[in-house]
C-alpha atoms as a PDB file:
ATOM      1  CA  UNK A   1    -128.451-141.076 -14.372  1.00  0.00           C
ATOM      2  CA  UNK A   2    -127.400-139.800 -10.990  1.00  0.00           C
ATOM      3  CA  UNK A   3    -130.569-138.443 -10.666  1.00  0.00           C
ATOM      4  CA  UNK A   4    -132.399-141.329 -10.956  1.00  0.00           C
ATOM      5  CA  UNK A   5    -130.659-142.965  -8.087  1.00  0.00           C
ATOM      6  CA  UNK A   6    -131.950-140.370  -6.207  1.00  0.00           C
ATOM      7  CA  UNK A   7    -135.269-140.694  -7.074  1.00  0.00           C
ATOM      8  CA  UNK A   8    -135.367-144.424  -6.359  1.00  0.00           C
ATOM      9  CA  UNK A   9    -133.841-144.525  -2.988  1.00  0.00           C
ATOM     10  CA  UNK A  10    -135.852-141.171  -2.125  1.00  0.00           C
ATOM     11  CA  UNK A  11    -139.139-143.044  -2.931  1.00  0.00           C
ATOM     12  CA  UNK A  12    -138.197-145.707  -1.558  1.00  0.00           C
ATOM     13  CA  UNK A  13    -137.240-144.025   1.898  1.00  0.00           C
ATOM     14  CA  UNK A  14    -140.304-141.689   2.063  1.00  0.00           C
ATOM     15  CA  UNK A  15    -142.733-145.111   1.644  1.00  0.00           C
ATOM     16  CA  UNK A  16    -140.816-146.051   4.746  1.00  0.00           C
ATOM     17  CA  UNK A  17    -141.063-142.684   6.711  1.00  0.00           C
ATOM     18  CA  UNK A  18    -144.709-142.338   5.964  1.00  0.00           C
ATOM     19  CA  UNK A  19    -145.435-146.107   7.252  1.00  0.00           C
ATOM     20  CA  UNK A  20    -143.582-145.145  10.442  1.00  0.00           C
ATOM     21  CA  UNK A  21    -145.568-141.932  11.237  1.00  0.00           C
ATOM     22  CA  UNK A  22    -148.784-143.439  10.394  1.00  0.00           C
ATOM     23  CA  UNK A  23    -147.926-146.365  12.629  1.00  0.00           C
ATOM     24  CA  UNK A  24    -147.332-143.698  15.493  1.00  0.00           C
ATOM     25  CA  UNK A  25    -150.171-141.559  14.784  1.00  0.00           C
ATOM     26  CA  UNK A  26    -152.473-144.698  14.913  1.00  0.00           C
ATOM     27  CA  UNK A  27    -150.654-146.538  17.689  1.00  0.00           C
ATOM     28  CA  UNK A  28    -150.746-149.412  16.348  1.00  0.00           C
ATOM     29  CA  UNK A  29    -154.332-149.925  16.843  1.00  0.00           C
ATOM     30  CA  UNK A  30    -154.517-151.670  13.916  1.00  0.00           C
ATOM     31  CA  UNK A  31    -154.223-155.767  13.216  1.00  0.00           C
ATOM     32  CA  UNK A  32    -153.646-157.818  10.645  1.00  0.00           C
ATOM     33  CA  UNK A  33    -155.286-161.033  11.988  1.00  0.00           C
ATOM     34  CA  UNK A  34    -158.577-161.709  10.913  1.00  0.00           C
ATOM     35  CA  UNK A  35    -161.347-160.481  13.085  1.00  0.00           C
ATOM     36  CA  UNK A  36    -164.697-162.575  14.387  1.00  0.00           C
ATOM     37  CA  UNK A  37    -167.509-161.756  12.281  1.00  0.00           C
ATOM     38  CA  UNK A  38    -170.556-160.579  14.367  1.00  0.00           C
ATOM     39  CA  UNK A  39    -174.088-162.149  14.194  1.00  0.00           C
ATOM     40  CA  UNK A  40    -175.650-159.639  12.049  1.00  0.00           C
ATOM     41  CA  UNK A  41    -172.351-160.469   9.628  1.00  0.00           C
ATOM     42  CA  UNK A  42    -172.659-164.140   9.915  1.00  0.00           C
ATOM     43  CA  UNK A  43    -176.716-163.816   9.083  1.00  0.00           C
ATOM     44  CA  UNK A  44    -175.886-161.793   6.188  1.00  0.00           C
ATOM     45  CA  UNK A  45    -173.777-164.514   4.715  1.00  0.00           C
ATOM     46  CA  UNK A  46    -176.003-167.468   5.725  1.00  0.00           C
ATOM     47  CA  UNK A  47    -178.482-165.351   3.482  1.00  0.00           C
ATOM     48  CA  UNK A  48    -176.526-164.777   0.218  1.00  0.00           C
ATOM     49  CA  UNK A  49    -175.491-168.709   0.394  1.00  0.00           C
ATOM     50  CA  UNK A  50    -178.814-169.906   0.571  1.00  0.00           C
ATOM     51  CA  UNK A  51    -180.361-166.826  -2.206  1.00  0.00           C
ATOM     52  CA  UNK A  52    -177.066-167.944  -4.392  1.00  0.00           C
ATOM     53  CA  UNK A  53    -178.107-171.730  -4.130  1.00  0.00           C
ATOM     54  CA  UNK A  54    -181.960-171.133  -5.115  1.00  0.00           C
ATOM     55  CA  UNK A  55    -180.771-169.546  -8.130  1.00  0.00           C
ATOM     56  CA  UNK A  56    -178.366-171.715  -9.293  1.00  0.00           C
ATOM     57  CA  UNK A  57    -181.072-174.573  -9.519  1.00  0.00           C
ATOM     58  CA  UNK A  58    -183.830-172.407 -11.299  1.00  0.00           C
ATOM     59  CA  UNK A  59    -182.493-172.674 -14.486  1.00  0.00           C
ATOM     60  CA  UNK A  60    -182.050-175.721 -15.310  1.00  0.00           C
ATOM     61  CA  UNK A  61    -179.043-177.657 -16.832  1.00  0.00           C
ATOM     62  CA  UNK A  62    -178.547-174.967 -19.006  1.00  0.00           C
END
């Protein structure tokens, strides 16, 4: 069971190790705030809303 304990807390460190070095290696050039959507993006969308809302009437009720 000893070994187990090891295991767990080994895991558990390395997770926390890795995380670190990648943070390093990618400075931190990374965010985790949502990011403005660019004009071709917010086309794109404006596109599939209006193609999902023509089909959804084509059917009928049922």
């Amino acid at each position: 069971m000893h070994w187990m304990m090891w295991i767990f807390w080994g895991t558990l460190a390395a997770i926390f190790i890795i995380s670190f070095v990648v943070d390093i290696v990618t400075k931190r050039k990374y965010s985790m705030n949502k990011q403005d959507n660019t004009l071709n993006q917010n086309m794109a969308e404006a596109e599939a809303r209006r193609d999902a809302g023509r089909s959804n009437h084509e059917s009928g009720m049922f």
